[in-house]
N, C-alpha and C. Protein backbone atom coordinates (compact mmCIF):
# COMPACT_ATOMS: atom_id res chain seq x y z
N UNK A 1 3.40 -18.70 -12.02
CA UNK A 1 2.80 -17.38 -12.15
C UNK A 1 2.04 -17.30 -13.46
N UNK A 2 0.71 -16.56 -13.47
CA UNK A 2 0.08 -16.43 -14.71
C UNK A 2 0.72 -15.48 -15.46
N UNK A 3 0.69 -15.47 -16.57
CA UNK A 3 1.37 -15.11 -17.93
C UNK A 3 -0.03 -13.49 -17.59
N UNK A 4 0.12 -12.29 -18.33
CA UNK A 4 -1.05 -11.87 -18.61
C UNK A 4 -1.51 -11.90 -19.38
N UNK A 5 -2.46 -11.45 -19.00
CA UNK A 5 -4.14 -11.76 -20.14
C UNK A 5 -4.64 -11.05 -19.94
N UNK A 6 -5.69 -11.24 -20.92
CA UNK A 6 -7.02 -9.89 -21.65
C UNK A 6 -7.60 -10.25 -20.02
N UNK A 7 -7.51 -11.01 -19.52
CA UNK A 7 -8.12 -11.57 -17.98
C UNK A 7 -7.85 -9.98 -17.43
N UNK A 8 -6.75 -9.01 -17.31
CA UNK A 8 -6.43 -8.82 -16.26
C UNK A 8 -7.07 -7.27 -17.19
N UNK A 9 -7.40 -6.98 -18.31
CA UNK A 9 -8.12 -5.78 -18.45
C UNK A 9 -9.51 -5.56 -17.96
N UNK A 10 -9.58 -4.22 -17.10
CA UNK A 10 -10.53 -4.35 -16.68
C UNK A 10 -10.64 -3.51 -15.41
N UNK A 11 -11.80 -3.26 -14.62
CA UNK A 11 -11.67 -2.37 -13.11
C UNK A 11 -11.73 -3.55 -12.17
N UNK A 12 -10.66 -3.48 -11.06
CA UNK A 12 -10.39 -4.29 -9.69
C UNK A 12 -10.57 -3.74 -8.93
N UNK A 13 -11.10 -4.01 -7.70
CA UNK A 13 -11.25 -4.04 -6.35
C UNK A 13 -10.64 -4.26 -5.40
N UNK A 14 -9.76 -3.71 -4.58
CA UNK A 14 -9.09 -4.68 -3.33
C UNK A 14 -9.99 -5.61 -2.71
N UNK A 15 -9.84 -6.55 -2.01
CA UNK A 15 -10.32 -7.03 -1.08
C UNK A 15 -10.13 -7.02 -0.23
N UNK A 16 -10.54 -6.22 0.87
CA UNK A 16 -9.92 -6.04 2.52
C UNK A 16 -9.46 -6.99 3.28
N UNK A 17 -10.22 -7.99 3.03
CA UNK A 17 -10.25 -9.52 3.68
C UNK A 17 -9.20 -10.11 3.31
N UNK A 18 -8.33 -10.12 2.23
CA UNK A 18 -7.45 -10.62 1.71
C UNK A 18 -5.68 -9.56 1.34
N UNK A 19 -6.00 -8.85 1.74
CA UNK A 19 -5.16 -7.33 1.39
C UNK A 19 -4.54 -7.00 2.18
N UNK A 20 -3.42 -6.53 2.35
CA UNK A 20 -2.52 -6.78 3.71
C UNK A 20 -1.34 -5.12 2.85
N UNK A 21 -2.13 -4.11 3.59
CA UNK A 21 -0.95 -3.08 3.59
C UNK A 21 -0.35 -2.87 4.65
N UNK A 22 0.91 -2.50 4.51
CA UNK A 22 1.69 -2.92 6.20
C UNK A 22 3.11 -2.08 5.61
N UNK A 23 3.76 -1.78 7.04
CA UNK A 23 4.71 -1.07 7.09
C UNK A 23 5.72 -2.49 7.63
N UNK A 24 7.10 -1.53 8.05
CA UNK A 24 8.02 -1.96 9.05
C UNK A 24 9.02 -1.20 8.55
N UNK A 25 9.51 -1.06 10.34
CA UNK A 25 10.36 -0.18 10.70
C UNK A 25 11.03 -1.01 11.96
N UNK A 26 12.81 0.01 11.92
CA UNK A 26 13.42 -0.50 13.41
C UNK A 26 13.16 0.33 14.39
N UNK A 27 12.94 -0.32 15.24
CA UNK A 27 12.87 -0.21 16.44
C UNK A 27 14.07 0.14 17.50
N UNK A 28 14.48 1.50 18.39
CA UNK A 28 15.31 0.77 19.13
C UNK A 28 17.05 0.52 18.65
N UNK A 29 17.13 0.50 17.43
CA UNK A 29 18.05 0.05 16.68
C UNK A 29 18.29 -1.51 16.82
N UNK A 30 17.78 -2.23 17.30
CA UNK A 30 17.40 -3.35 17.15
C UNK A 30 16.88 -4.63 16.73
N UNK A 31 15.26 -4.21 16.86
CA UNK A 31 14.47 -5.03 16.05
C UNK A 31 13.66 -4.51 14.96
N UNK A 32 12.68 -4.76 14.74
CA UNK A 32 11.61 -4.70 13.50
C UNK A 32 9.87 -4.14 14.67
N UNK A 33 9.36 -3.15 13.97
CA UNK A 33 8.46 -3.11 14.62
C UNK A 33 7.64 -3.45 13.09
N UNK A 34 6.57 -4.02 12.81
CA UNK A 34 5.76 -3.83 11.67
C UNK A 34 3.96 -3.71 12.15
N UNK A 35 3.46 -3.57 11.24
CA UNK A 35 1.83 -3.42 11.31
C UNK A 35 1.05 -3.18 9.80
N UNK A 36 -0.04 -3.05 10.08
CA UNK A 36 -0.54 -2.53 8.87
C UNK A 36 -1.87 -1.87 9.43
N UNK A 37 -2.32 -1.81 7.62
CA UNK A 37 -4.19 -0.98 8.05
C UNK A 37 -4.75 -1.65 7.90
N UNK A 38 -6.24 -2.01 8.81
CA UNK A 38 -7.32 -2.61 8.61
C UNK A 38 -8.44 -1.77 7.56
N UNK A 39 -8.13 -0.79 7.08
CA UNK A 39 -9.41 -0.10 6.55
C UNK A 39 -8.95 0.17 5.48
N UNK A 40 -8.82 -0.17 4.95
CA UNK A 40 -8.17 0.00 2.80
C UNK A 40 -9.29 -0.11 1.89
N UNK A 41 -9.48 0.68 1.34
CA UNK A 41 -10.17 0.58 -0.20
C UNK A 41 -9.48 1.43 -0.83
N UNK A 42 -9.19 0.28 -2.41
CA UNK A 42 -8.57 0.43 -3.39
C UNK A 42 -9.20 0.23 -4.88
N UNK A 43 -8.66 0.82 -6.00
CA UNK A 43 -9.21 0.16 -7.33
C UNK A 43 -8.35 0.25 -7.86
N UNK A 44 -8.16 -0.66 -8.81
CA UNK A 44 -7.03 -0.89 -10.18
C UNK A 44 -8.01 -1.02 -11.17
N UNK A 45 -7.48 0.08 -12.48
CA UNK A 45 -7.61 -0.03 -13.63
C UNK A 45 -6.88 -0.69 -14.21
N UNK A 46 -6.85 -1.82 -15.03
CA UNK A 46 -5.49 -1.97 -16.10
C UNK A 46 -5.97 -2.42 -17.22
N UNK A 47 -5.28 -1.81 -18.06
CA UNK A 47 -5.41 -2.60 -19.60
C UNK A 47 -3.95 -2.91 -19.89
N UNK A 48 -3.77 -3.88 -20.14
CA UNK A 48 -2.55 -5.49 -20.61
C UNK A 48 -2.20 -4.65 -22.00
N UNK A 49 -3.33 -4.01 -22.85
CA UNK A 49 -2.33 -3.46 -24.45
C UNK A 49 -1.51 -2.35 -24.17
N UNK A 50 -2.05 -1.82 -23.29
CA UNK A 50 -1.65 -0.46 -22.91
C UNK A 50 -1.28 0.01 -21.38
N UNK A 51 -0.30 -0.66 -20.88
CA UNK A 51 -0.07 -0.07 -19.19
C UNK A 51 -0.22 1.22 -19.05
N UNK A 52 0.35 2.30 -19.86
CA UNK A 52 0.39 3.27 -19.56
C UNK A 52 -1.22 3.99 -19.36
N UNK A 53 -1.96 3.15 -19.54
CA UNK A 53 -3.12 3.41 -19.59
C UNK A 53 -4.34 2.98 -18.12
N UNK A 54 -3.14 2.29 -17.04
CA UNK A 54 -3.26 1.58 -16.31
C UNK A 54 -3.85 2.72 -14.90
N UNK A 55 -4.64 2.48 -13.90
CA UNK A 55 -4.08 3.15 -12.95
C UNK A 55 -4.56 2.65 -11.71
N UNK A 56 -4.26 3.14 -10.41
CA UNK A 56 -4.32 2.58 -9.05
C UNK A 56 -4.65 3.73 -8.34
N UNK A 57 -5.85 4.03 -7.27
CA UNK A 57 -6.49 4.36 -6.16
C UNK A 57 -6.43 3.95 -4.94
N UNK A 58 -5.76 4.02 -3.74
CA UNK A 58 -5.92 3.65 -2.60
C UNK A 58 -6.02 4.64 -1.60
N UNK A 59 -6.91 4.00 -0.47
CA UNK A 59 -7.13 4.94 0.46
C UNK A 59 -7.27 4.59 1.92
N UNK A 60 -6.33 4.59 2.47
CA UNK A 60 -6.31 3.82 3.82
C UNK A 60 -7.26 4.87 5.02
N UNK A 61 -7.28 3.84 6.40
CA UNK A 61 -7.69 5.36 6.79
C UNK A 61 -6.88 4.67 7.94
N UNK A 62 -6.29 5.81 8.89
CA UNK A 62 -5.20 5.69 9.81
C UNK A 62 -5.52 5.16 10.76
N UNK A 63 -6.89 5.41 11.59
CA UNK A 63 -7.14 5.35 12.71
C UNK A 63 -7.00 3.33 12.61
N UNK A 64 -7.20 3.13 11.29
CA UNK A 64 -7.47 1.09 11.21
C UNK A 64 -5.68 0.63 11.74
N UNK A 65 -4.85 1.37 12.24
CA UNK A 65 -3.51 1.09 12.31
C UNK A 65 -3.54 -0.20 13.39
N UNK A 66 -2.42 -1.15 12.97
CA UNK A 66 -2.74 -2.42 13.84
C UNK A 66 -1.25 -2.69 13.75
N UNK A 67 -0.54 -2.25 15.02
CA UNK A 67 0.72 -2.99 15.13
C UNK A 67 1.04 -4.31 16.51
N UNK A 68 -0.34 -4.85 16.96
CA UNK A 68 -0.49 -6.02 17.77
C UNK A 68 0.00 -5.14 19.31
N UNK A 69 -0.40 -3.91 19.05
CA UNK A 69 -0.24 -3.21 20.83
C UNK A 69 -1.08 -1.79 20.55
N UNK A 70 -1.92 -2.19 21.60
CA UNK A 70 -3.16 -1.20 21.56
C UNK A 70 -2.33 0.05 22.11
N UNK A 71 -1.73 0.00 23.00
CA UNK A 71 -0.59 1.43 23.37
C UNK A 71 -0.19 2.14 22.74
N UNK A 72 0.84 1.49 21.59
CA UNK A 72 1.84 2.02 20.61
C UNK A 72 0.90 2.50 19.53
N UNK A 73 -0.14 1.66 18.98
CA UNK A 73 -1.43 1.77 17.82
C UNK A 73 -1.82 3.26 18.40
N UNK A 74 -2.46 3.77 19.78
CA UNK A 74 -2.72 5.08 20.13
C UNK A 74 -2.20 6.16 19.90
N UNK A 75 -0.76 5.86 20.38
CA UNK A 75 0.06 6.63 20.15
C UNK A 75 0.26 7.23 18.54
N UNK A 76 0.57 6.15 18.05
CA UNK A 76 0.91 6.42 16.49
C UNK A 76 -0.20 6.79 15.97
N UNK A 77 -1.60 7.31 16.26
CA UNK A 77 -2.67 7.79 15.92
C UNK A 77 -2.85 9.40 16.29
N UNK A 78 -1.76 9.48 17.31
CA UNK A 78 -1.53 10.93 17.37
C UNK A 78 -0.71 11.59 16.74
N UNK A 79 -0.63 13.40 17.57
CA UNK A 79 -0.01 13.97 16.99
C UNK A 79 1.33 13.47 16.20
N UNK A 80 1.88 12.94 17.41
CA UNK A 80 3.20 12.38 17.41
C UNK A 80 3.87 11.68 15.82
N UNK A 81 2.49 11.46 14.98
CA UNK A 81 2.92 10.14 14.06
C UNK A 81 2.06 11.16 13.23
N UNK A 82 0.93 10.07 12.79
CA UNK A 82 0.05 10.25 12.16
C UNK A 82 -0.98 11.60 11.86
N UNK A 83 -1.35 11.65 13.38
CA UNK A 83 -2.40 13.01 13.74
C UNK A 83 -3.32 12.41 12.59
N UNK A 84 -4.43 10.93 13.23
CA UNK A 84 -5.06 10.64 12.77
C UNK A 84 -6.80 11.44 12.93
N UNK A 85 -6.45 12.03 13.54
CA UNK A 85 -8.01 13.37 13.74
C UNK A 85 -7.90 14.60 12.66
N UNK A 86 -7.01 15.07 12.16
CA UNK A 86 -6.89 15.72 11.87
C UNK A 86 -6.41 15.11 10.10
N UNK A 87 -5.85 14.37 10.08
CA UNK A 87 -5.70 13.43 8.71
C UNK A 87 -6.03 12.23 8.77
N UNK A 88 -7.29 12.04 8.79
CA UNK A 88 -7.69 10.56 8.55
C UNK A 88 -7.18 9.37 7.73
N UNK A 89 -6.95 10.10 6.62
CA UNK A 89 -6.56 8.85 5.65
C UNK A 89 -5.33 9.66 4.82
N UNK A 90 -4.78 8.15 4.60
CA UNK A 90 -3.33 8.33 3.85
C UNK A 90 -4.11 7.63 2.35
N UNK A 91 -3.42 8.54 1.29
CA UNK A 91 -4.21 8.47 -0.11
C UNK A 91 -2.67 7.94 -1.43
N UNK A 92 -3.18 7.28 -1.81
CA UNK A 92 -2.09 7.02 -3.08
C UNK A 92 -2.79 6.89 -4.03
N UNK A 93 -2.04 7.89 -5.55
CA UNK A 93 -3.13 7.94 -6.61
C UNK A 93 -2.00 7.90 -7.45
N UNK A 94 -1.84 6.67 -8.40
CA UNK A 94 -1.51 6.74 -9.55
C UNK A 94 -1.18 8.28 -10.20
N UNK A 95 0.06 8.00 -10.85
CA UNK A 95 0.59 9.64 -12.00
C UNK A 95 1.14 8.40 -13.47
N UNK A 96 1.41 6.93 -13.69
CA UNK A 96 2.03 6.61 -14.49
C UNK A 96 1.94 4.98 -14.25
N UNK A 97 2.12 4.45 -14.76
CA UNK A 97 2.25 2.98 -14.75
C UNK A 97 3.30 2.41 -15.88
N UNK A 98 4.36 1.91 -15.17
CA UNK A 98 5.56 1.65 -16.50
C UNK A 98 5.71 -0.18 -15.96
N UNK A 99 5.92 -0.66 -17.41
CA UNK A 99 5.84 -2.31 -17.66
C UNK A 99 7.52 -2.11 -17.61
N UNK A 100 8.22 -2.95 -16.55
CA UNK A 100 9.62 -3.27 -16.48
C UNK A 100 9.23 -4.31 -17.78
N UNK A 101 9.04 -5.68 -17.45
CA UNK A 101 9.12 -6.92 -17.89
C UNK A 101 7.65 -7.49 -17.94
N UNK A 102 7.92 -8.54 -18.37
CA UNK A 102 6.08 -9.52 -18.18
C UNK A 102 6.10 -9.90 -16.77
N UNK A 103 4.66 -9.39 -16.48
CA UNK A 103 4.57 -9.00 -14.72
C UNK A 103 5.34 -8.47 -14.05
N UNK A 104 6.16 -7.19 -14.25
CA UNK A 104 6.67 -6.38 -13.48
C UNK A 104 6.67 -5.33 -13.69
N UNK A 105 6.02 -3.97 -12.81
CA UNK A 105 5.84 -2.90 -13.29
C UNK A 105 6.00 -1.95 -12.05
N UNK A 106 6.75 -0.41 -12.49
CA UNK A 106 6.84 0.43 -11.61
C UNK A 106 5.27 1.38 -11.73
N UNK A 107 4.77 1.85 -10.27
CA UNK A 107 3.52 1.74 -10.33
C UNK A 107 4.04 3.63 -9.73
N UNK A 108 4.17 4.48 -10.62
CA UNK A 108 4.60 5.63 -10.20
C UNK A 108 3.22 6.93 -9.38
N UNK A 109 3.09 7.55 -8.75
CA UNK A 109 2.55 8.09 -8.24
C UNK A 109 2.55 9.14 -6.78
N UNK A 110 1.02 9.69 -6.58
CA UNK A 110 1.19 10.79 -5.71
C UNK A 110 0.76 9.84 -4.33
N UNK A 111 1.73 10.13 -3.05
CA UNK A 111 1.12 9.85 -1.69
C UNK A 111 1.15 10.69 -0.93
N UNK A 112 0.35 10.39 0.13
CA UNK A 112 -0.10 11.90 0.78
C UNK A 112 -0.21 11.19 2.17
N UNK A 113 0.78 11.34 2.64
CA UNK A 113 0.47 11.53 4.48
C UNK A 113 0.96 12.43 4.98
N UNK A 114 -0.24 12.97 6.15
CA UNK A 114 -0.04 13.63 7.31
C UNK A 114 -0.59 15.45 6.19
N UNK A 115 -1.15 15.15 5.18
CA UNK A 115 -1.32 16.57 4.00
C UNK A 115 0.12 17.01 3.48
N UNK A 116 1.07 15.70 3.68
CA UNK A 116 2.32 15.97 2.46
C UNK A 116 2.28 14.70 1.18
N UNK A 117 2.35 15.21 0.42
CA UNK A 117 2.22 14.15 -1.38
C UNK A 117 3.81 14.99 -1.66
N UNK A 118 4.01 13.45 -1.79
CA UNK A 118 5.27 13.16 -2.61
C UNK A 118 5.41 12.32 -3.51
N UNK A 119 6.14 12.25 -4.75
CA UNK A 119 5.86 11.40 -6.03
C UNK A 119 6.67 10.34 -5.04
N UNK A 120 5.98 9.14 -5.51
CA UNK A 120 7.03 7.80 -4.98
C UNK A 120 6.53 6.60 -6.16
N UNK A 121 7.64 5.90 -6.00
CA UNK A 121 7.81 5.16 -7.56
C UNK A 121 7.48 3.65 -6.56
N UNK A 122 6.73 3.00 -6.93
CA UNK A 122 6.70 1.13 -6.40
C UNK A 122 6.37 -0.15 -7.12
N UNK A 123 7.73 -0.64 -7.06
CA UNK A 123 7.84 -1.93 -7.70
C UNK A 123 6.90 -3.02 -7.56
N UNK A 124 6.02 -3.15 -8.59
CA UNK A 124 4.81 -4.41 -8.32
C UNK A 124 5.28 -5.52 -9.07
N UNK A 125 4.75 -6.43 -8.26
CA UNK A 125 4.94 -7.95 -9.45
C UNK A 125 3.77 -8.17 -9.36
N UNK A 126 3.20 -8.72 -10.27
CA UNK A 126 1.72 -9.11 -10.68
C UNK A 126 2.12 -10.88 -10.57
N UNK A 127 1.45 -11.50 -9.69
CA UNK A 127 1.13 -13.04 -9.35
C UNK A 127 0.24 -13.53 -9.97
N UNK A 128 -0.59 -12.97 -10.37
CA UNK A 128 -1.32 -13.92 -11.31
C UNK A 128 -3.07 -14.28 -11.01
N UNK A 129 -3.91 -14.26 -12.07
CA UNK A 129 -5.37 -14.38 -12.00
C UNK A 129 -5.51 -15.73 -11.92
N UNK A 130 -6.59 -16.09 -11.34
CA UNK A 130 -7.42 -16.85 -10.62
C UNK A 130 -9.02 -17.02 -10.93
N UNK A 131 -9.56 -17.59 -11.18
CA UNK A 131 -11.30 -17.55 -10.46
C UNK A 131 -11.07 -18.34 -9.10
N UNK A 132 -12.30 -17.90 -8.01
CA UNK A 132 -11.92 -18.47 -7.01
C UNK A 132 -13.16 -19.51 -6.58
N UNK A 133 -13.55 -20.47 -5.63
CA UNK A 133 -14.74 -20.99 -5.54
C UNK A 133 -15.82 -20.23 -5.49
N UNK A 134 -16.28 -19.23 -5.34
CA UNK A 134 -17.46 -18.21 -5.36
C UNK A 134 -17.51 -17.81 -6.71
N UNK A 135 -16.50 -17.90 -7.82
CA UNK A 135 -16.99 -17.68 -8.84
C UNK A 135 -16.09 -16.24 -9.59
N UNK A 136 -15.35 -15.58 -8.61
CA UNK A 136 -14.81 -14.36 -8.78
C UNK A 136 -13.52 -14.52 -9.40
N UNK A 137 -12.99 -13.60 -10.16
CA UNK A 137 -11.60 -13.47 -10.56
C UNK A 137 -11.10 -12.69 -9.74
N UNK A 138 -10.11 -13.50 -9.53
CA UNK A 138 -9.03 -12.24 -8.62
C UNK A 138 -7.87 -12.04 -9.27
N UNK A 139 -7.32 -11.31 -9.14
CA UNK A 139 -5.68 -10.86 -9.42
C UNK A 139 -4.75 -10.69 -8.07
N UNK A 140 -3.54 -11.36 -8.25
CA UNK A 140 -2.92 -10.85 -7.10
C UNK A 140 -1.86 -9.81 -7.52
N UNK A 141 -1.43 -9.07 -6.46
CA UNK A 141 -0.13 -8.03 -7.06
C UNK A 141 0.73 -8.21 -5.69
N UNK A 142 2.14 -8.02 -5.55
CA UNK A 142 2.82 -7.85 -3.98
C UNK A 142 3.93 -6.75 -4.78
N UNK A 143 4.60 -6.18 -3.65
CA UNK A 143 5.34 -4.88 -4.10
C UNK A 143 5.99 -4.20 -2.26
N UNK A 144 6.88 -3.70 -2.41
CA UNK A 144 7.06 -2.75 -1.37
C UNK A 144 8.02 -1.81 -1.75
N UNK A 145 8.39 -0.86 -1.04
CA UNK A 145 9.10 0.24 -1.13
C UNK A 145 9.32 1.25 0.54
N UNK A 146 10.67 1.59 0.33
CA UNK A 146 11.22 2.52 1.36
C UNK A 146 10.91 4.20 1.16
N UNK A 147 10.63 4.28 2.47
CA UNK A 147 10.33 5.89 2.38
C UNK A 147 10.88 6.47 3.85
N UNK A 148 11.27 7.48 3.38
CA UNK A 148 11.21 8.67 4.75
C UNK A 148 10.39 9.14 5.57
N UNK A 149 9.92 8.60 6.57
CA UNK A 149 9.05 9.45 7.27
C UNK A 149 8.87 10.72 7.48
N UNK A 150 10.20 11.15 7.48
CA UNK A 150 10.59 12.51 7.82
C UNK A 150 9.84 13.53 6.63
N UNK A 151 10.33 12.89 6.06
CA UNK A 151 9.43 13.55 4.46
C UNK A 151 8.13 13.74 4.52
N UNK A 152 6.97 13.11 5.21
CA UNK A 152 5.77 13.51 5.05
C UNK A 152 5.26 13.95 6.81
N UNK A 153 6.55 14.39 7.24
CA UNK A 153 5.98 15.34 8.56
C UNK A 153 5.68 14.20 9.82
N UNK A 154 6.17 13.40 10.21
CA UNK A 154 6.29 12.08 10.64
C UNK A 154 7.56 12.10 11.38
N UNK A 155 7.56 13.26 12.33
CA UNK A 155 8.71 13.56 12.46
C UNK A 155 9.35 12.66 14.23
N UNK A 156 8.12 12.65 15.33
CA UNK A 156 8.55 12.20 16.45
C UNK A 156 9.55 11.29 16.81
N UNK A 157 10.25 11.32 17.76
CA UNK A 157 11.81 10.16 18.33
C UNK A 157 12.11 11.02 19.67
N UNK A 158 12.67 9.84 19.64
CA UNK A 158 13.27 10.02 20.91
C UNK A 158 14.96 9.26 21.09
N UNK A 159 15.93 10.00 21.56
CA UNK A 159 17.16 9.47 21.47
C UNK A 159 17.68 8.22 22.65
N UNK A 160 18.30 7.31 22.12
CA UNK A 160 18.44 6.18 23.20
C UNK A 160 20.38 6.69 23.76
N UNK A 161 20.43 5.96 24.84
CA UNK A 161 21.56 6.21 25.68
C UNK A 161 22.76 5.99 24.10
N UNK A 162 23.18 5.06 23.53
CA UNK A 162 23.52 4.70 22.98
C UNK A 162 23.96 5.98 21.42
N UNK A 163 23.28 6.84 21.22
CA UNK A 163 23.42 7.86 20.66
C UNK A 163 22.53 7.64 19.40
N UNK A 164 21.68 6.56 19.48
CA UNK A 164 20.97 5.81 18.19
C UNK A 164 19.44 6.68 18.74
N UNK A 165 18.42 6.62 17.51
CA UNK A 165 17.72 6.73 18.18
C UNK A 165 16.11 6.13 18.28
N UNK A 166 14.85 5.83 18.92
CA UNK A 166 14.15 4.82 18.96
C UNK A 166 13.62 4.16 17.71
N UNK A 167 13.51 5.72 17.11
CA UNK A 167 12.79 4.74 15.86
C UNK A 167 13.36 5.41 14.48
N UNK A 168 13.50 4.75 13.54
CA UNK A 168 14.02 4.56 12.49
C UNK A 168 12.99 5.51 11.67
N UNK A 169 13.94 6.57 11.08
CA UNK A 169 13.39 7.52 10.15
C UNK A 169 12.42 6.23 8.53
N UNK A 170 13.55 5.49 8.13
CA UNK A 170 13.11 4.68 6.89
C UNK A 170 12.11 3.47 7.31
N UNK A 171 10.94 3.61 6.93
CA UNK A 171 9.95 3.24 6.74
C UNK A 171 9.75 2.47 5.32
N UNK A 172 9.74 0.58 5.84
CA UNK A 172 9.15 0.19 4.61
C UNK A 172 8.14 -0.58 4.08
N UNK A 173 7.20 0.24 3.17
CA UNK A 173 5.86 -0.23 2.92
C UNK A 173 5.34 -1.37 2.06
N UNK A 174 4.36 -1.90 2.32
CA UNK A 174 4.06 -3.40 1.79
C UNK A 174 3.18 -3.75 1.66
N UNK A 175 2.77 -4.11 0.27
CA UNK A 175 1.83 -4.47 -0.15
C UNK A 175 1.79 -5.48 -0.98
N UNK A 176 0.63 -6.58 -0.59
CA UNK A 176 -0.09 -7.70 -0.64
C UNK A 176 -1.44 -8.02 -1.06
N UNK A 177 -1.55 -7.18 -2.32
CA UNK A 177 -2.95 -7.30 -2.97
C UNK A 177 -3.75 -8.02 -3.13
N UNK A 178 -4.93 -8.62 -2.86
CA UNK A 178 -5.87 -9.49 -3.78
C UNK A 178 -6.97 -8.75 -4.50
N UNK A 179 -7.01 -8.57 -6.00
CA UNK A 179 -8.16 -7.47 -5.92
C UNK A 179 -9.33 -8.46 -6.67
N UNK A 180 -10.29 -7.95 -6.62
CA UNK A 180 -11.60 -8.88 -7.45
C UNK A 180 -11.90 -7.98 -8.86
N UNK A 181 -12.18 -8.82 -9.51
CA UNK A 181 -12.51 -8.18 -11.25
C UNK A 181 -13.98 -7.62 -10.70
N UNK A 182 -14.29 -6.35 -10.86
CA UNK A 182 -15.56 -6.26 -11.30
C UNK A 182 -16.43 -6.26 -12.69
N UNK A 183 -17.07 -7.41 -12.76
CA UNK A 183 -17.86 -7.54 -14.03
C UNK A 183 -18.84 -6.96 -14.59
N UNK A 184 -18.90 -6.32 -15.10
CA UNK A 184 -20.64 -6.08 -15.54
C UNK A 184 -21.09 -7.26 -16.30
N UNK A 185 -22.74 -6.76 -15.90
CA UNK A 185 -23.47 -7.60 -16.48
C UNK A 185 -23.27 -8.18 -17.73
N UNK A 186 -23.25 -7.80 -18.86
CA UNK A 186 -22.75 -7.89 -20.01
C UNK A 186 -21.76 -9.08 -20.39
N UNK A 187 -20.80 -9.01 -19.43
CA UNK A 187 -19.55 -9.56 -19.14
C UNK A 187 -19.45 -10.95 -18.49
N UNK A 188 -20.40 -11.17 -18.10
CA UNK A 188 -21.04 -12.30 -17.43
C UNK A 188 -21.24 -13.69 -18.00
């Protein structure tokens, strides 16, 4: 893992192509259902002297939901879930950035699905900068965290014979960053 560096001060970019936000949840009481979004744009600020000075933008948009079944993906685009017509995009905006250790930081902030924001706190590890063959710096970050669905109005189920019921209130989210340094000219 890279150590940090003055490398990592600076404004980042997600890269969609490389960026993997994704859930999972049980199913059933059973198995694992997971997925993620195809439509993410994100930015990271950070400065390495000063985390607290750090911050993170993301903005998914719902309707990109991809859980490998065009059925269930519909569904969860409705009322039932999401009510992706009516709330397009799920938003996370930085309130704090706290340095646990070297490369580990709680990445504190506001999220907002379904038009409910709740502070939620998420553990990042920073993997480490790169230039890549095109010439770009990247940074990687990975991190996840558990949440309530219930909490941001995410309320639909249905009860199984068994007294369990289909789907699992705790929801856990995941993220798999690659972001690109943007340079200015100057910087070049």
């Amino acid at each position: 893992m890279s150590e940090l560096t003055s490398d990592l001060s600076g404004e980042w970019r997600f890269d969609p192509a490389h960026t993997r936000i994704g859930f999972s949840t049980r199913h059933a009481m059973v198995t694992k259902v997971r997925g993620a979004f195809n439509d993410i744009e994100g930015v990271i600020h950070a400065d390495v002297d000063n985390p607290a000075n750090s911050s993170v933008r993301l903005t998914i948009k719902v309707a990109s939901i991809d859980t490998r079944s065009p059925q269930r993906d519909e569904h969860l685009r409705t009322n039932d879930f999401f009510d992706a017509p009516n709330y397009p995009e799920i938003t996370f905006v930085s309130t704090r950035i706290d340095q646990v250790e070297a490369g580990n930081f709680i990445v504190n902030g506001d999220l907002t699905i379904r038009g409910v924001t709740k502070q939620v706190a998420v553990p990042i590890d920073f993997i480490g900068v790169e230039r890549d063959p095109g010439g770009q710096l990247r940074a990687g970050f990975e991190g996840s965290r558990r949440i309530d669905r219930q909490e941001f109005g995410v309320k639909w189920n249905t009860a199984l014979d068994s007294g369990g019921m289909l789907v699992s209130d705790r929801v856990m989210l995941e993220f798999e960053v690659s972001a690109v340094k943007v340079e200015s000219a100057a910087g070049r």
